[in-house]
Protein backbone atom coordinates (compact mmCIF):
# COMPACT_ATOMS: atom_id res chain seq x y z
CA UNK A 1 32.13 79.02 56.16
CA UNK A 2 32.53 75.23 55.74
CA UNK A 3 31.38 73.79 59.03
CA UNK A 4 32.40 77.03 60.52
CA UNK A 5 28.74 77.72 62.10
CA UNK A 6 30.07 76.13 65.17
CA UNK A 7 32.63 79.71 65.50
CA UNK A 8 29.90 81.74 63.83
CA UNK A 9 28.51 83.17 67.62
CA UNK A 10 32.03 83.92 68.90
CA UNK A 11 32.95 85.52 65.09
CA UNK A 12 29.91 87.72 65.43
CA UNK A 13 30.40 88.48 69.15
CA UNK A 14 34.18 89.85 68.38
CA UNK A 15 33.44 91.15 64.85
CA UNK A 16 30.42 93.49 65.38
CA UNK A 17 28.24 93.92 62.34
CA UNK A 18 30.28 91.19 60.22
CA UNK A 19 28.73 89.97 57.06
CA UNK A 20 28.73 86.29 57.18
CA UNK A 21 28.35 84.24 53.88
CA UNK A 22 28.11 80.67 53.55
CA UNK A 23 29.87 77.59 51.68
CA UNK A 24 28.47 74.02 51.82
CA UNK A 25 30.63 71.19 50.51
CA UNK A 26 29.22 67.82 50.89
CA UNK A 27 30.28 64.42 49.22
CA UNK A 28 27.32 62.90 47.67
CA UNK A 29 28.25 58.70 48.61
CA UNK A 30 30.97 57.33 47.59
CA UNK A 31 31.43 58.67 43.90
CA UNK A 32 33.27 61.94 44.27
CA UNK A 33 30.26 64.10 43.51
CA UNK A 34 30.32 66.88 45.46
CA UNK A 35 26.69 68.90 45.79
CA UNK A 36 27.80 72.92 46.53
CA UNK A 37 25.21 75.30 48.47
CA UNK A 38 27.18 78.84 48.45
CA UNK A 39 25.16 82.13 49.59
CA UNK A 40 28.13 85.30 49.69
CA UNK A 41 27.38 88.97 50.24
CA UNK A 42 27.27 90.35 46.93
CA UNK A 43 30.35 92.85 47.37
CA UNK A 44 32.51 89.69 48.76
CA UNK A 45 35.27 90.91 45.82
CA UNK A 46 35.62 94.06 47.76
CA UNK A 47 36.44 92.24 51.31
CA UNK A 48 38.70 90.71 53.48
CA UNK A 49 37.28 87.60 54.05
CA UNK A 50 37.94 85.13 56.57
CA UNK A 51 37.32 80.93 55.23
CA UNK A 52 36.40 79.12 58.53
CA UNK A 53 36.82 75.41 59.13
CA UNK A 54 36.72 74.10 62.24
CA UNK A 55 38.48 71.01 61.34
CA UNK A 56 41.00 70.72 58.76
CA UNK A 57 41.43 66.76 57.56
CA UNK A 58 42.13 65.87 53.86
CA UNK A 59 41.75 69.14 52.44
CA UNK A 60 40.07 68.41 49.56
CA UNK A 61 36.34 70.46 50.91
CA UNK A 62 38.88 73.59 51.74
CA UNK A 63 40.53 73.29 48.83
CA UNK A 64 36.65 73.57 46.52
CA UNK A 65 36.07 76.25 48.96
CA UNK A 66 38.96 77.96 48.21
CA UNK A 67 38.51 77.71 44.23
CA UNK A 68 34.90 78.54 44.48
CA UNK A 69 35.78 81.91 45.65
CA UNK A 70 38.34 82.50 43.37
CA UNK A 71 35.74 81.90 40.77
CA UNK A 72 33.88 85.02 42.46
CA UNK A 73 36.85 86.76 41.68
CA UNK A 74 38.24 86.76 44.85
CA UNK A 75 42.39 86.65 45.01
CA UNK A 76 43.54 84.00 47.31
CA UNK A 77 46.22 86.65 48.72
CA UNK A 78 43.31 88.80 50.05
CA UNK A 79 41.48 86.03 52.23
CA UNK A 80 42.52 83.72 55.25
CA UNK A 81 42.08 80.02 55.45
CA UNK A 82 41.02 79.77 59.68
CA UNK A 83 41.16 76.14 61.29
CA UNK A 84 41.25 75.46 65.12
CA UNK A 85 42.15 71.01 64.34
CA UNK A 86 44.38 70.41 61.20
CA UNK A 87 45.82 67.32 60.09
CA UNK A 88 49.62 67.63 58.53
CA UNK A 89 48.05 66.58 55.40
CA UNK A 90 44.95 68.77 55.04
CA UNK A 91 47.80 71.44 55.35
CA UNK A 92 49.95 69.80 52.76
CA UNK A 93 47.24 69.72 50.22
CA UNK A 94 45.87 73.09 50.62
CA UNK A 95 49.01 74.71 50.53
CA UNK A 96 50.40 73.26 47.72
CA UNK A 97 47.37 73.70 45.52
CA UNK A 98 47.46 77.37 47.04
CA UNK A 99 50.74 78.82 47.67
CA UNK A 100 49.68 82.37 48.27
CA UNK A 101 46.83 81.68 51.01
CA UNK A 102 47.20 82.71 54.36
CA UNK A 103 46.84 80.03 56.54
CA UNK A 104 45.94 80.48 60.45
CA UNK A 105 45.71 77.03 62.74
């Protein structure tokens, strides 16, 4: 989830028994650094799993997000990218760095 505790009830009120991981992204001032908190089930490799963002702006946190679980050796085909706000070029940027994601907005 980045920022996605704020669909987490609803997620877990229409997905019974879910397993819910975790993804912090957060820009450390103004000199790039980005500090990464990231607590997954441990059999995430063997899921569907569902990347909620409530708000989609420049792309860039998605797109760490999105790399970070494709380090856990996690295929982008098998997981959806969930937004309910998106800017055109949060969209741009994601999709262009990952062609294969599913993207639901």
């Amino acid at each position: 989830m980045l920022s996605g505790e704020s669909i987490e009830n609803t997620l877990r009120a229409w997905c019974k028994g879910i397993k819910i991981g975790k993804i912090l992204i957060h820009r450390d001032g103004y000199n790039g650094k980005q500090l990464i908190y990231e607590k997954l089930p441990n059999d995430i490799s063997e899921r569907q799993v569902l990347l909620l963002d409530p708000v989609l702006a420049t792309g860039n946190s998605a797109n760490r997000a999105i790399q970070l679980l494709i380090e856990k050796g996690f295929p982008e085909s098998q997981f959806t990218f969930l937004n309910l706000i998106s800017a055109p070029e949060g969209i741009q940027c994601v999709c262009k760095k990952f062609p294969s994601l599913k993207t639901v907005t």
